[in-house]
C-alpha atoms as a PDB file:
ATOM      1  CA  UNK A   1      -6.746  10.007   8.672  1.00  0.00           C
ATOM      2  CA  UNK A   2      -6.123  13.259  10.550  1.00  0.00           C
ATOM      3  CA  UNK A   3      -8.123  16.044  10.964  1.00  0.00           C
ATOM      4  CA  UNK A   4      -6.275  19.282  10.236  1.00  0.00           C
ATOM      5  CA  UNK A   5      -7.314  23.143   9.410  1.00  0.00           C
ATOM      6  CA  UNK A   6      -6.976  22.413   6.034  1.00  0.00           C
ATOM      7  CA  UNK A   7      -9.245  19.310   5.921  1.00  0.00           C
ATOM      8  CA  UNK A   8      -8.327  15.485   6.236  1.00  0.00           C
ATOM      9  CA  UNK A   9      -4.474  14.227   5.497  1.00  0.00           C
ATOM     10  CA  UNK A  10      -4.080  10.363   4.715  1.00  0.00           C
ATOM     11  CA  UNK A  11      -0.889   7.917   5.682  1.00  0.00           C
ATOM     12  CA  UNK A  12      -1.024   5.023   3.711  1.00  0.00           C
ATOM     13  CA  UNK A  13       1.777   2.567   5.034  1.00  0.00           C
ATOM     14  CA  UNK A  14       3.088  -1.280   4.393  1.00  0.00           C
ATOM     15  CA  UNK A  15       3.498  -3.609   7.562  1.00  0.00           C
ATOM     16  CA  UNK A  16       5.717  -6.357   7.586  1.00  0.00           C
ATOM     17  CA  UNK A  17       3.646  -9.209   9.375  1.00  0.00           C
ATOM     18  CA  UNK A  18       6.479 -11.027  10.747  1.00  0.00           C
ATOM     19  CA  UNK A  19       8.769  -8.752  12.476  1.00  0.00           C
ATOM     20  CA  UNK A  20       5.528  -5.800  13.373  1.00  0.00           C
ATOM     21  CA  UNK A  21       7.682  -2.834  11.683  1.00  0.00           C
ATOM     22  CA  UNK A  22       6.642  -0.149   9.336  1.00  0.00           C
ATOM     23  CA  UNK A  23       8.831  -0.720   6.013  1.00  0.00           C
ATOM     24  CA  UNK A  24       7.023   1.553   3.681  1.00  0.00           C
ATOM     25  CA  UNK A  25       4.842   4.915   4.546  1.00  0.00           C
ATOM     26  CA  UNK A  26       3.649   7.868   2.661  1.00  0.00           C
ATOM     27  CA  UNK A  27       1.687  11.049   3.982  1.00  0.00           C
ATOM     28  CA  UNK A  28      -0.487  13.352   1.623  1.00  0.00           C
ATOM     29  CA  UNK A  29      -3.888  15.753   1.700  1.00  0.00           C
ATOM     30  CA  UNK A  30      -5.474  13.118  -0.835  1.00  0.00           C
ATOM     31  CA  UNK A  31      -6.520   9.445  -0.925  1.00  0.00           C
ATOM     32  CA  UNK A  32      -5.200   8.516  -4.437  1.00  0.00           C
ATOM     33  CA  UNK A  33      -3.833   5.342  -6.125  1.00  0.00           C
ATOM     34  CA  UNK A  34      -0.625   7.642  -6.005  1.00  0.00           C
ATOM     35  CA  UNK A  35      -0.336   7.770  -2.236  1.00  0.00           C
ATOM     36  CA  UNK A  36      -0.473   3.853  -1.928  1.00  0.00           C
ATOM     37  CA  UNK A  37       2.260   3.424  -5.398  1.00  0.00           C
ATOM     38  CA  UNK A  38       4.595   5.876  -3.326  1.00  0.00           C
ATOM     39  CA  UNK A  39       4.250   4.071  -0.477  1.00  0.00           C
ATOM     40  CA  UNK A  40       5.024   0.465  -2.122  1.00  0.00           C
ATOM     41  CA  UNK A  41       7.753   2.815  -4.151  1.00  0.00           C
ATOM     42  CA  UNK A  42       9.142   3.017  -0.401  1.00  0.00           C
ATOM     43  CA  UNK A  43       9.047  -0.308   0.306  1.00  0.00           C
ATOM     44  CA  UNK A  44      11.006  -1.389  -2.252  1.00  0.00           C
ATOM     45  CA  UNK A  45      13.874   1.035  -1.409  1.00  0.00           C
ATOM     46  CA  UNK A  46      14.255  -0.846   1.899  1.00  0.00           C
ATOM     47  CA  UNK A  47      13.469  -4.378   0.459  1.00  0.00           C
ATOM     48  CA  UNK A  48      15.192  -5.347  -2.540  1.00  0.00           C
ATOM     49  CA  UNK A  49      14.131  -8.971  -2.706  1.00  0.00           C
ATOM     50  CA  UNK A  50      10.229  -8.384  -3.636  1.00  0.00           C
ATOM     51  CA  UNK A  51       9.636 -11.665  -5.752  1.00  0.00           C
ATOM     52  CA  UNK A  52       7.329 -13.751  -4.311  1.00  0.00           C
ATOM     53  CA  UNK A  53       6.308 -11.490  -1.288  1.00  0.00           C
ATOM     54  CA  UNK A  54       2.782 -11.366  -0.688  1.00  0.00           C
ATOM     55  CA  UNK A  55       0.992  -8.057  -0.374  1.00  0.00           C
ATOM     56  CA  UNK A  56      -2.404  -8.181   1.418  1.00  0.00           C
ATOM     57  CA  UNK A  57      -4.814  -5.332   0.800  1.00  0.00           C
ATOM     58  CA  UNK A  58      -8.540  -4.535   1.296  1.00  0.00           C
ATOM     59  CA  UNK A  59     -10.430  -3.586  -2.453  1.00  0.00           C
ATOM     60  CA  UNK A  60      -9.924  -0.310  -2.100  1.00  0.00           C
ATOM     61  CA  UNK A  61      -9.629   1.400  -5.396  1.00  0.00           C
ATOM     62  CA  UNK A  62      -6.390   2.587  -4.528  1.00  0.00           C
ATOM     63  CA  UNK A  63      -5.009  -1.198  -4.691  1.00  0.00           C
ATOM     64  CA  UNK A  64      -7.223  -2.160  -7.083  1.00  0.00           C
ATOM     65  CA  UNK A  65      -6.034   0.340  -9.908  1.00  0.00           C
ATOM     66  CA  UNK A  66      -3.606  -0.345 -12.568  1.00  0.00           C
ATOM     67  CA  UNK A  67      -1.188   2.079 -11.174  1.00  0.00           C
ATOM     68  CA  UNK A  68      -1.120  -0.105  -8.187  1.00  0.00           C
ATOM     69  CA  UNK A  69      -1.313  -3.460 -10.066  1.00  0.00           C
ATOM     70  CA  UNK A  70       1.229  -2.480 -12.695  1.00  0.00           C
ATOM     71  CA  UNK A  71       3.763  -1.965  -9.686  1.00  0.00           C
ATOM     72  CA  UNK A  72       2.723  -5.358  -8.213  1.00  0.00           C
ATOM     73  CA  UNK A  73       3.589  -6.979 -10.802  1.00  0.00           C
ATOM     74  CA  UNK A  74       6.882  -5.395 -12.308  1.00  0.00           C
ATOM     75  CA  UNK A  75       7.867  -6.005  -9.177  1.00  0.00           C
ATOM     76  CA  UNK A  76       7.037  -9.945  -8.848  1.00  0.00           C
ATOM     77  CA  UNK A  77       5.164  -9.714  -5.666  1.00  0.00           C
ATOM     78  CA  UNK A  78       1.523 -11.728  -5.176  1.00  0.00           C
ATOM     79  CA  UNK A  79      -1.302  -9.066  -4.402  1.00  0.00           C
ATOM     80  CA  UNK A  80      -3.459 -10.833  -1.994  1.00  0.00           C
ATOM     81  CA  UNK A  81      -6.914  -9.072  -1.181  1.00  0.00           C
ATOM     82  CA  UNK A  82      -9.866  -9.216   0.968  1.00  0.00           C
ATOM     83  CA  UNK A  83     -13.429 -10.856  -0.141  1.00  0.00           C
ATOM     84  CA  UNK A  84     -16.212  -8.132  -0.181  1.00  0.00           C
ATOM     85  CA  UNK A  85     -17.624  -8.184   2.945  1.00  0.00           C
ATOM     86  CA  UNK A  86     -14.853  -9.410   4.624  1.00  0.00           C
ATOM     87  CA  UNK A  87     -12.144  -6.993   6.186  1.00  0.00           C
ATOM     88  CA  UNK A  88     -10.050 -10.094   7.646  1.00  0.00           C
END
């Protein structure tokens, strides 16, 4: 999150674990299920092999919505996510 004049702007992005690089990113004013869809929506225009790829989250309700889970899953990929309580 960044402060700006207008208020707060969010960057929702998508690591790659193994080689450290950014593969997926979006930038908006809001904090929306939207914002993290676009973002795996990017991802998947730089990875075209997304079955069986494991995508770790926290429980935010932007990864926990159907939005979000309905791409998961069209998609083949295994939506790993954190325990309450436990951010690791």
């Amino acid at each position: 999150m960044y402060a700006v004049k207008d208020g707060w702007t969010y960057l929702a992005t998508v690591m790659d674990l193994y080689s450290k690089k950014i593969i997926g990113y979006v930038y908006e004013t809001s904090m929306t299920a939207d914002l993290v869809v676009k973002s795996l929506e990017n991802v998947c225009l730089n990875v075209k092999a997304t079955k069986g790829i494991i995508l770790h989250s926290d429980l935010g309700t932007q990864y926990t919505s159907q939005k979000f889970q309905e791409l998961v899953s069209k998609k083949e990929m295994i939506h790993s996510i954190n325990r309450k309580g436990n951010p690791l």
